[in-house]
N, C-alpha and C. Protein backbone atom coordinates (compact mmCIF):
# COMPACT_ATOMS: atom_id res chain seq x y z
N UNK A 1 -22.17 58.33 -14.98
CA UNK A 1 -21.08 57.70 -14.25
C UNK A 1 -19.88 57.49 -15.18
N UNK A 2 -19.75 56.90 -16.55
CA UNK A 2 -19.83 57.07 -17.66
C UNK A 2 -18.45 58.15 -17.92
N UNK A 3 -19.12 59.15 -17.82
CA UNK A 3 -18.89 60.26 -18.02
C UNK A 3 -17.67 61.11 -16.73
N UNK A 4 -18.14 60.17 -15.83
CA UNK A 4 -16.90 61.12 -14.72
C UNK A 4 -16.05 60.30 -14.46
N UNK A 5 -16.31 59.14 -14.60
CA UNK A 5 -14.78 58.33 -14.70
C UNK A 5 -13.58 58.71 -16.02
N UNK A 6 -14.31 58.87 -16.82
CA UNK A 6 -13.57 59.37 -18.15
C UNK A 6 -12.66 60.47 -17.70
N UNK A 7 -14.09 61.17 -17.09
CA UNK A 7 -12.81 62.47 -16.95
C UNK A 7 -11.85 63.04 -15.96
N UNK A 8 -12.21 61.69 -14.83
CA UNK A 8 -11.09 61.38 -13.72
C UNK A 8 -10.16 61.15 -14.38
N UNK A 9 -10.28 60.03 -14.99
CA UNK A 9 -8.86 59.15 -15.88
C UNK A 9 -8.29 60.59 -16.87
N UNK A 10 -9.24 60.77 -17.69
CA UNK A 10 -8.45 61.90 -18.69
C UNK A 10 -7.51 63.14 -17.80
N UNK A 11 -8.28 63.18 -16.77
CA UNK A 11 -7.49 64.63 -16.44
C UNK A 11 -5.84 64.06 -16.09
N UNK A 12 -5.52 62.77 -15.68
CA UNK A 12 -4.27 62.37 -15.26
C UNK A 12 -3.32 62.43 -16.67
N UNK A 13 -4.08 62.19 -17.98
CA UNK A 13 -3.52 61.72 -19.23
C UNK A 13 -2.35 62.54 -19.80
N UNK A 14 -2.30 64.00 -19.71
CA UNK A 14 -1.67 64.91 -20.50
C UNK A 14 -0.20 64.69 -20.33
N UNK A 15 0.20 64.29 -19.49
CA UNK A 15 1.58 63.62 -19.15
C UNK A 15 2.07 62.85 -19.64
N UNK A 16 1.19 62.09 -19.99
CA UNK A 16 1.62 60.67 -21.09
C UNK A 16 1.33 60.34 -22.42
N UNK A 17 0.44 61.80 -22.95
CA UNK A 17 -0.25 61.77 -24.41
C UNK A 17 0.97 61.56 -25.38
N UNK A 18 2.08 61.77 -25.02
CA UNK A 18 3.40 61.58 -26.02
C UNK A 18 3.64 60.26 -26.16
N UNK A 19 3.47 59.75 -25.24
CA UNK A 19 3.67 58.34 -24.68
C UNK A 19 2.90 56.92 -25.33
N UNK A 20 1.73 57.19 -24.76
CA UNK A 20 0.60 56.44 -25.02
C UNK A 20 -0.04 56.31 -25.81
N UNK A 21 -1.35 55.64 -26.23
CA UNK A 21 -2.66 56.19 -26.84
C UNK A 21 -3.54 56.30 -25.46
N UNK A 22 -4.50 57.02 -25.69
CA UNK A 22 -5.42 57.43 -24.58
C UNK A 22 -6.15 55.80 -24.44
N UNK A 23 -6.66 55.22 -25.01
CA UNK A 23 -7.31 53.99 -24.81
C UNK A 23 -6.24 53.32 -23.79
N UNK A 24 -4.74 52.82 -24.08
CA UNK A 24 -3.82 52.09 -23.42
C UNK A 24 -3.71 52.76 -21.94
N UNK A 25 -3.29 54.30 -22.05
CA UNK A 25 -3.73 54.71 -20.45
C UNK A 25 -5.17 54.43 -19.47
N UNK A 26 -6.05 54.91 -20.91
CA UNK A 26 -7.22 53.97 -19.53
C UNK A 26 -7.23 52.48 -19.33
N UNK A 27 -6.93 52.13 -19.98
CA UNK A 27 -6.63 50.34 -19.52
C UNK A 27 -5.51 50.18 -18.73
N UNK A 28 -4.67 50.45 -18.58
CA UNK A 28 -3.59 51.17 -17.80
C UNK A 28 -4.24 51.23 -16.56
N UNK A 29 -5.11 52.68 -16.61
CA UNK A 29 -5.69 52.77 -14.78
C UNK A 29 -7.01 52.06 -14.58
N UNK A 30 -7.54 51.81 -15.51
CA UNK A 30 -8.43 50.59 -15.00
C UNK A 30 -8.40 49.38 -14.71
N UNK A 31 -7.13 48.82 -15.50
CA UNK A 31 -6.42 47.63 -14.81
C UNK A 31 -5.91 47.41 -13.55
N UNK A 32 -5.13 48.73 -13.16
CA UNK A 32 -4.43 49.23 -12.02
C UNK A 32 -5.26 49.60 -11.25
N UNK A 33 -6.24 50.03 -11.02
CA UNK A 33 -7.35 50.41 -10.12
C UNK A 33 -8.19 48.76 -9.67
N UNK A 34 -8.77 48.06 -10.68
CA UNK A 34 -9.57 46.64 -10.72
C UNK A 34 -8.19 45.13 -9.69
N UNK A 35 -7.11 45.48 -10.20
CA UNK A 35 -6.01 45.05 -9.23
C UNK A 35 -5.96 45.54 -8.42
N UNK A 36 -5.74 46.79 -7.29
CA UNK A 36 -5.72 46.82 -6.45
C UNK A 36 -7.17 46.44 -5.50
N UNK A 37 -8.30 46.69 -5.87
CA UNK A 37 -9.37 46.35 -5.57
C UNK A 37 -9.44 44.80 -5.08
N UNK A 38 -8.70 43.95 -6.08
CA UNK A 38 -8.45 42.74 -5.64
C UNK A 38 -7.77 42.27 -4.64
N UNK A 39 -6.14 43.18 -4.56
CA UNK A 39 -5.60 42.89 -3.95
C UNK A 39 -5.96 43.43 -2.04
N UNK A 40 -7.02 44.56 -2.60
CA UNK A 40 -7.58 44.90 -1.10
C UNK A 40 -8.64 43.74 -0.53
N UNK A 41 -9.39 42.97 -1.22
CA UNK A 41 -10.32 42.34 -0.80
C UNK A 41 -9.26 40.88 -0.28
N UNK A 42 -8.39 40.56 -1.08
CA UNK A 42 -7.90 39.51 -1.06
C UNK A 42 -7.04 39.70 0.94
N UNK A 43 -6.65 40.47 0.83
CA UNK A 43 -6.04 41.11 2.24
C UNK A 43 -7.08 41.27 3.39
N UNK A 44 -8.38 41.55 2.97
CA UNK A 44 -9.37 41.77 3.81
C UNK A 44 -9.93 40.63 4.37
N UNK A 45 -9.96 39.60 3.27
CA UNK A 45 -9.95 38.24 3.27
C UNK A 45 -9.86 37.47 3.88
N UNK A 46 -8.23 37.47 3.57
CA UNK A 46 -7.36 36.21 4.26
C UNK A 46 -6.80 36.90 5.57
N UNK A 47 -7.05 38.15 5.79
CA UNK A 47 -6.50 38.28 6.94
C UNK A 47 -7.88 38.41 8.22
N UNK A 48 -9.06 39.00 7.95
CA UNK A 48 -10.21 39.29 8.73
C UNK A 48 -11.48 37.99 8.69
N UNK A 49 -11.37 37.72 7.40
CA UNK A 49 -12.63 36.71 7.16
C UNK A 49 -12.63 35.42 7.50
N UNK A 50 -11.31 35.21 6.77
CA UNK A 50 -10.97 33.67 7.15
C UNK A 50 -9.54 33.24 8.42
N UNK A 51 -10.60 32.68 9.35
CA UNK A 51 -9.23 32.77 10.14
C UNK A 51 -8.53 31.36 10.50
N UNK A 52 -9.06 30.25 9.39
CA UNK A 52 -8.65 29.13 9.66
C UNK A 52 -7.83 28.79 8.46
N UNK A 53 -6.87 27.66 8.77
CA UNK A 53 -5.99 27.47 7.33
C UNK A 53 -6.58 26.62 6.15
N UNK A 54 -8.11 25.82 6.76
CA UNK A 54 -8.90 25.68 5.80
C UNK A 54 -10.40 25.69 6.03
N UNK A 55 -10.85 26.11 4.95
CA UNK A 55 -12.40 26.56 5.17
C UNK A 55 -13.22 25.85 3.89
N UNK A 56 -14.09 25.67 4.92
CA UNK A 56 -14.92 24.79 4.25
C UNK A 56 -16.14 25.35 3.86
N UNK A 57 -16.88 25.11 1.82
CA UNK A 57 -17.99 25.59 1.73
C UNK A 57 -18.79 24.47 1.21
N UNK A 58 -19.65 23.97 2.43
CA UNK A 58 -20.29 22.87 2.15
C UNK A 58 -19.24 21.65 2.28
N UNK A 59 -19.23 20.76 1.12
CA UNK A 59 -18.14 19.80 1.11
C UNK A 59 -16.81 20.21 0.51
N UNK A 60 -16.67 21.02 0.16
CA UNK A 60 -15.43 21.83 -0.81
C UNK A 60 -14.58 22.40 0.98
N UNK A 61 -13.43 21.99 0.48
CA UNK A 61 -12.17 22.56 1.54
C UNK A 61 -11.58 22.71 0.41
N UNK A 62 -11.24 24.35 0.81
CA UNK A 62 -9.95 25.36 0.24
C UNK A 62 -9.38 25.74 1.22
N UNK A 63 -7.67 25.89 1.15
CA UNK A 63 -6.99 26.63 1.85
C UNK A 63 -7.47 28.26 1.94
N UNK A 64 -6.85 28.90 2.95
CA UNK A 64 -7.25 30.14 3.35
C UNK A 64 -6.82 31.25 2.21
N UNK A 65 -5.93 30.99 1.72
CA UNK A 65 -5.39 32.00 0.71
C UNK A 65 -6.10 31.44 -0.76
N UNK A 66 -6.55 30.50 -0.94
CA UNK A 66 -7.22 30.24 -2.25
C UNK A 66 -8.58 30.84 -2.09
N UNK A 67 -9.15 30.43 -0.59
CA UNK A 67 -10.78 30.99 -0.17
C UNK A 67 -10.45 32.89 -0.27
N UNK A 68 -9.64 33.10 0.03
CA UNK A 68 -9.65 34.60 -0.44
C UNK A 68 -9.01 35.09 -1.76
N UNK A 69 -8.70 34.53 -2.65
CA UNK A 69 -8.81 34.86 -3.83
C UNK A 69 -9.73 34.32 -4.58
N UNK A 70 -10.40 33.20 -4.14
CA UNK A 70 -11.61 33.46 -4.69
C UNK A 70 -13.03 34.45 -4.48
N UNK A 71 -12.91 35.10 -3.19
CA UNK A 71 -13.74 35.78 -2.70
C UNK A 71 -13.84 37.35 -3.72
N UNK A 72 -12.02 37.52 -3.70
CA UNK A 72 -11.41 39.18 -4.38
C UNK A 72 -12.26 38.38 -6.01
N UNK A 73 -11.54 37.63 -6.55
CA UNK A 73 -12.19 37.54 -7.50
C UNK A 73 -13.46 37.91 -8.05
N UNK A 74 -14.55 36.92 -7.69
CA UNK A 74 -15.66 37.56 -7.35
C UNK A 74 -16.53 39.17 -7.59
N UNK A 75 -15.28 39.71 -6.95
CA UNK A 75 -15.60 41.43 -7.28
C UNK A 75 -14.60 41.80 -8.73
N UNK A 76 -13.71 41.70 -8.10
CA UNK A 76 -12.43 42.12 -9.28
C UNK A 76 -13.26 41.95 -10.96
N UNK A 77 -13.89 40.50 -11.12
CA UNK A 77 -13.87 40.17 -12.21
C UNK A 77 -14.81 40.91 -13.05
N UNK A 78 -16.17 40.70 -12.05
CA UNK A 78 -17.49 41.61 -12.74
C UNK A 78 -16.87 43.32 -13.32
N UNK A 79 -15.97 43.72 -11.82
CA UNK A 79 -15.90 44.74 -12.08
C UNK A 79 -15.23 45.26 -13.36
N UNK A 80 -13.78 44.22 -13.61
CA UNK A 80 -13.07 44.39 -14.37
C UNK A 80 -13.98 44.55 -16.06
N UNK A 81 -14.66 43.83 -16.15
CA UNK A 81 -14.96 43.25 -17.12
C UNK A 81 -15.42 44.41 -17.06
N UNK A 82 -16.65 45.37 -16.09
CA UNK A 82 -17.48 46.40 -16.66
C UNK A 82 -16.77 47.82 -17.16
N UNK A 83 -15.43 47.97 -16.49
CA UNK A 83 -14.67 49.11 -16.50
C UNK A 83 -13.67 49.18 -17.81
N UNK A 84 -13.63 47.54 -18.35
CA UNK A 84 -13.08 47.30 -19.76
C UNK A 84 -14.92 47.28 -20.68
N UNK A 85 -15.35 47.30 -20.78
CA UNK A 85 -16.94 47.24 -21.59
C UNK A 85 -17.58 48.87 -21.69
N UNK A 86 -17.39 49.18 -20.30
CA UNK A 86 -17.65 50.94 -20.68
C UNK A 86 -16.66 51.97 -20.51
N UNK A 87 -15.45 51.89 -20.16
CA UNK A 87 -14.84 52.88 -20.05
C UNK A 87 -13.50 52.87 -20.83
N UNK A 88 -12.95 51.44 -21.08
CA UNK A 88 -11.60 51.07 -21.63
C UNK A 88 -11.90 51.25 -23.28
N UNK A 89 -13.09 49.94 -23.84
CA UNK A 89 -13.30 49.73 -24.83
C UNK A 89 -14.52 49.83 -25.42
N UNK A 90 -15.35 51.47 -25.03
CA UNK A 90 -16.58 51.30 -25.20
C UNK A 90 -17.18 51.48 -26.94
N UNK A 91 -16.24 51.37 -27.98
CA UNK A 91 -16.81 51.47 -29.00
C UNK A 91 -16.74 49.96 -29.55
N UNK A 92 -16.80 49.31 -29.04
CA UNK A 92 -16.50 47.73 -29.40
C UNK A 92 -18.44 47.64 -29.70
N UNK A 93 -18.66 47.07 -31.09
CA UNK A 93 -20.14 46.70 -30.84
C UNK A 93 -20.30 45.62 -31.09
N UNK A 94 -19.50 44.24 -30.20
CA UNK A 94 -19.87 43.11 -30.33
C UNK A 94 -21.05 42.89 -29.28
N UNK A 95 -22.03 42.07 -29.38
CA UNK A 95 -23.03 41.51 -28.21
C UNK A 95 -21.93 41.55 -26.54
N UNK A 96 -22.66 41.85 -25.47
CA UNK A 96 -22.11 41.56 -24.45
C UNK A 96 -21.59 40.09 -24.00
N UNK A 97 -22.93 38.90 -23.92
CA UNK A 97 -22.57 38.45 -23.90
C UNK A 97 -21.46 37.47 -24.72
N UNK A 98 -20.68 37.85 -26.02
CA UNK A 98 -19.76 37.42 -26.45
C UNK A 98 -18.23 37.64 -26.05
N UNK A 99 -18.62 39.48 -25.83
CA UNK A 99 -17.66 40.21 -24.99
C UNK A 99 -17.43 39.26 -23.10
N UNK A 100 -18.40 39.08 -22.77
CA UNK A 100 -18.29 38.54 -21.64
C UNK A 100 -17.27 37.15 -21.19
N UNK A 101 -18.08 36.36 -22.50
CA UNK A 101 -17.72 34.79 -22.79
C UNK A 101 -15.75 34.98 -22.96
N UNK A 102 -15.52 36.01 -23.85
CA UNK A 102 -14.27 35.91 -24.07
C UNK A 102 -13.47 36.86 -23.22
N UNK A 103 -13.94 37.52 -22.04
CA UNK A 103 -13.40 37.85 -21.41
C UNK A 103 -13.01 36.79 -19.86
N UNK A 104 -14.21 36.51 -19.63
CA UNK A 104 -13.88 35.14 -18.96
C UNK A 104 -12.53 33.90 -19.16
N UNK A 105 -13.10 33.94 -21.03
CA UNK A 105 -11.65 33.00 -20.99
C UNK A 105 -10.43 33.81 -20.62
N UNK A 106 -10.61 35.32 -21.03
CA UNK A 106 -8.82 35.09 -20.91
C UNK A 106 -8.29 35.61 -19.37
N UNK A 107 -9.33 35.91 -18.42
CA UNK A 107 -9.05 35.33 -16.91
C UNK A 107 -9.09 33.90 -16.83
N UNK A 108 -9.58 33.04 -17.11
CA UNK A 108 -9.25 31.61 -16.61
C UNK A 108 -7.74 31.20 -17.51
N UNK A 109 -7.28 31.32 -18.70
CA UNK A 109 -5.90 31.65 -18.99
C UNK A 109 -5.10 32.53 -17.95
N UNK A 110 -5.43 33.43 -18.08
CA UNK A 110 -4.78 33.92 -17.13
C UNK A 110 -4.44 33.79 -15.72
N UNK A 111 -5.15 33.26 -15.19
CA UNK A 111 -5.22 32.36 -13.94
C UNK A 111 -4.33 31.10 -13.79
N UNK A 112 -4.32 30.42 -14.78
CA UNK A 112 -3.53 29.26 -15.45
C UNK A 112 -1.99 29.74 -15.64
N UNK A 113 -2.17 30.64 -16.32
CA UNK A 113 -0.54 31.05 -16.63
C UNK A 113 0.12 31.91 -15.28
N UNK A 114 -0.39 32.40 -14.52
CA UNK A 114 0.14 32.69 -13.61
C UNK A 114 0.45 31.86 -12.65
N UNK A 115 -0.35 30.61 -12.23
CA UNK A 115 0.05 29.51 -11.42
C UNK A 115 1.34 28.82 -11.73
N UNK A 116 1.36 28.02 -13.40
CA UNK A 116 2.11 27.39 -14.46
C UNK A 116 3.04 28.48 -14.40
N UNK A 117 3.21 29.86 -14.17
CA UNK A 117 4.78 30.27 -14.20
C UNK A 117 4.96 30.85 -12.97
N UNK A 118 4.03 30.65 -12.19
CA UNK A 118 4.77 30.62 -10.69
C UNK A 118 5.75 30.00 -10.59
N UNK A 119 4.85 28.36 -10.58
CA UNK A 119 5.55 27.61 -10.16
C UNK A 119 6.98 27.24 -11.17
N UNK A 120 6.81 27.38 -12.45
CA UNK A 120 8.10 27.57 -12.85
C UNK A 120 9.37 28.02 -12.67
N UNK A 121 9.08 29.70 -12.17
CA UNK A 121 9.85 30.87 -12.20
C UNK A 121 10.45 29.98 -10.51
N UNK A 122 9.47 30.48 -9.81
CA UNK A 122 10.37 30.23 -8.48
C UNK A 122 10.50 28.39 -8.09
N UNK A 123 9.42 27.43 -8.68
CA UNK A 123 9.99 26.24 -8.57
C UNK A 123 11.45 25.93 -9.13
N UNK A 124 11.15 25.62 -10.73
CA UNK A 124 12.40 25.08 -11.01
C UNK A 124 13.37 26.41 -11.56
N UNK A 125 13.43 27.55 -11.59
CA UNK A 125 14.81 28.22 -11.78
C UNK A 125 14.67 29.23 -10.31
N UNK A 126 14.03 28.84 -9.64
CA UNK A 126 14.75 29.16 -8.38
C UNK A 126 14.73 30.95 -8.09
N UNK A 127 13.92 31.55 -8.68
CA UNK A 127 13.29 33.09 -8.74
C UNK A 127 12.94 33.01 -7.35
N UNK A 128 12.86 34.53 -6.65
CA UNK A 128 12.07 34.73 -5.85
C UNK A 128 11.03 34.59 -5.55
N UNK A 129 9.82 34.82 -4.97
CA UNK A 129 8.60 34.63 -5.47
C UNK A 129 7.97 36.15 -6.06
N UNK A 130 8.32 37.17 -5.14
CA UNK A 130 7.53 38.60 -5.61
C UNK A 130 8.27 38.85 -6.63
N UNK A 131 9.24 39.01 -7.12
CA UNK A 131 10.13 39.77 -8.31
C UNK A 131 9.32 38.63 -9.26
N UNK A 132 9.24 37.21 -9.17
CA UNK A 132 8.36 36.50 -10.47
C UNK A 132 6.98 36.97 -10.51
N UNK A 133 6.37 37.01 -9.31
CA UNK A 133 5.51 37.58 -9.45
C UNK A 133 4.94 38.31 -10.05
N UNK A 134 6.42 39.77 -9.89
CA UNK A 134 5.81 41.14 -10.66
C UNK A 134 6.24 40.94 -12.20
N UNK A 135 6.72 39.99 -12.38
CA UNK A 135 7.23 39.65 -13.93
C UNK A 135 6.03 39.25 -14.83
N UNK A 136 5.68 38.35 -13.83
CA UNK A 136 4.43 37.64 -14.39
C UNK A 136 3.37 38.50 -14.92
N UNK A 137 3.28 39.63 -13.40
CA UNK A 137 2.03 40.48 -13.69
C UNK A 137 1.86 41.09 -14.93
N UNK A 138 3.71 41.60 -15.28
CA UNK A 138 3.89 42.48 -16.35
C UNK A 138 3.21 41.68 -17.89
N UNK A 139 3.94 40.46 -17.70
CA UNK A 139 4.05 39.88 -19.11
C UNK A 139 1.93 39.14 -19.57
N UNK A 140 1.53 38.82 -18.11
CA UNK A 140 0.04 38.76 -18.41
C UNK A 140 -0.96 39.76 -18.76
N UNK A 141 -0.31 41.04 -17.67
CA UNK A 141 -1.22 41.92 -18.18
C UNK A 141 -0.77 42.77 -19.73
N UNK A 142 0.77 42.14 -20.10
CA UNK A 142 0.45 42.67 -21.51
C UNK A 142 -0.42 41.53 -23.25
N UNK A 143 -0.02 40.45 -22.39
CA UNK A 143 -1.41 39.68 -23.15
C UNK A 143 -2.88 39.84 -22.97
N UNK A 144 -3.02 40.28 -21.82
CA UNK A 144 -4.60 40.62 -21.80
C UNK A 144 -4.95 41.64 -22.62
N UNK A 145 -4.12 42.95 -22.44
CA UNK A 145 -4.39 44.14 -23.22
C UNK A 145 -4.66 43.62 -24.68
N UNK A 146 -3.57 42.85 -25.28
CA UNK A 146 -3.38 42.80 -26.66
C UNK A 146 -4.80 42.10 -27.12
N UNK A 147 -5.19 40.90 -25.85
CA UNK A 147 -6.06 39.83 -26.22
C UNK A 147 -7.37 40.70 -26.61
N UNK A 148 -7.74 41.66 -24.76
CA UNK A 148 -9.22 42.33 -24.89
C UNK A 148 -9.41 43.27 -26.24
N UNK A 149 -7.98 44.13 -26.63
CA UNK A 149 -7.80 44.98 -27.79
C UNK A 149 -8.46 44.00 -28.83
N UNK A 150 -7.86 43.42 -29.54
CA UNK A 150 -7.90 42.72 -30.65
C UNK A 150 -8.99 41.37 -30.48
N UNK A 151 -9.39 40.96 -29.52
CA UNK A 151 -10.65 39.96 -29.41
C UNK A 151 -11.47 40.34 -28.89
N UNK A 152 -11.83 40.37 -27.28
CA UNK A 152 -12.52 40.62 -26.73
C UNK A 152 -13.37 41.70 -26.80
N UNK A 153 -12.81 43.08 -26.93
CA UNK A 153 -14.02 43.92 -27.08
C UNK A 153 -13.81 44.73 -28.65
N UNK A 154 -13.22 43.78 -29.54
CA UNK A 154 -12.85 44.18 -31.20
C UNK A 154 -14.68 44.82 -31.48
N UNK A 155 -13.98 45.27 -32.85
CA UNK A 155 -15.29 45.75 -33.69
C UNK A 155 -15.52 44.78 -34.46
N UNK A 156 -16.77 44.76 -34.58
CA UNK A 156 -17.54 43.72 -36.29
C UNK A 156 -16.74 43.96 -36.99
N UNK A 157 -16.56 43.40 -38.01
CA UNK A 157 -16.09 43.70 -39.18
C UNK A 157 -17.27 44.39 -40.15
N UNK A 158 -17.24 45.52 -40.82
CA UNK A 158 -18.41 46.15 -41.48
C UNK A 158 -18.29 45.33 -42.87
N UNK A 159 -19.29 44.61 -43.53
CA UNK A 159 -19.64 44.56 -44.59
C UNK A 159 -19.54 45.07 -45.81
N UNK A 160 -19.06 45.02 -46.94
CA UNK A 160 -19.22 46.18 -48.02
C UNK A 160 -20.38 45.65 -49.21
C-alpha cells in the first residue's frame, strides 16, 4: 500500500522537483489530501448527521458545527498521523508511540491557534472570516511541517 501511494504522489512530482524537496511535496499532498478528507466529513456532518443546533452525547451538549468537527476529526487525525508515519516521514526511527504523543500535541496547538487567531483576525481587526481563515491555514500548516520535520518524526541522534 506503501508502495502505491508513493508512486501516486511521485508520479505528480516532476513538475516541482526544481521547486521542492520530494519529502515537502509529499507532505504537501498528504496534508492536502488528510484536509480535504476532513473537510468532506465535516460537511457530511453538519449537514446530513446532525440536524439539530445542539446535540447531545450523553450529558455533553455541543453545537452542531463543533459535533462535526469533532466527528471529521476523529478520521482526519488517525489518518493524518498514519500518512505522515509511513509515507511523509518514513525514515524517522523514533518509537511510535513518541511519534504519536508529539503529534497529538501539535494538533491540539494547532487547534488552539486556529481558534485564538480566528478570533483575533476577524474579532478584533475586523478580517473576513475565510481570507483569515486561509491565512491561518497557511501559517499553521507551515508550523506543523517545520514542527513534524524537526520533532515529531526526527531521527535519533546516532551515538559515536
Amino acid at each position: 500500500m506503501k508502495k502505491a501511494i508513493h508512486a501516486i504522489i511521485d508520479f505528480f512530482y516532476p513538475p516541482f522537483e526544481k521547486y521542492i524537496p520530494r519529502q515537502t511535496f509529499r507532505y504537501a499532498v498528504s496534508g492536502g489530501s488528510n484536509a480535504a478528507l476532513n473537510l468532506c466529513i465535516f460537511f457530511l456532518s453538519y449537514n446530513f448527521i446532525f440536524t439539530d443546533n445542539v446535540v447531545y452525547f450523553g450529558n455533553i451538549a455541543l453545537t452542531r458545527y463543533i459535533a462535526a468537527y469533532a466527528i471529521a476529526l476523529s478520521f482526519s487525525f488517525p489518518v493524518g498521523f498514519l500518512l505522515n508515519k509511513y509515507i511523509v516521514f518514513q525514515e524517522s526511527d523514533l518509537k511510535a508511540e513518541v511519534q504519536l504523543f508529539r503529534y497529538a500535541t501539535v494538533t491540539a496547538m494547532s487547534i488552539y491557534f486556529d481558534y485564538a487567531l480566528l478570533h483575533f483576525l476577524v474579532g478584533y481587526l475586523k478580517m473576513w472570516a475565510t481570507p483569515a481563515q486561509a491565512l491561518i491555514i497557511v501559517i499553521l500548516s507551515l508550523f506543523s511541517y517545520f514542527f513534524q520535520t524537526y520533532v515529531t518524526f526526527t531521527k535519533k541522534k546516532q551515538k559515536h
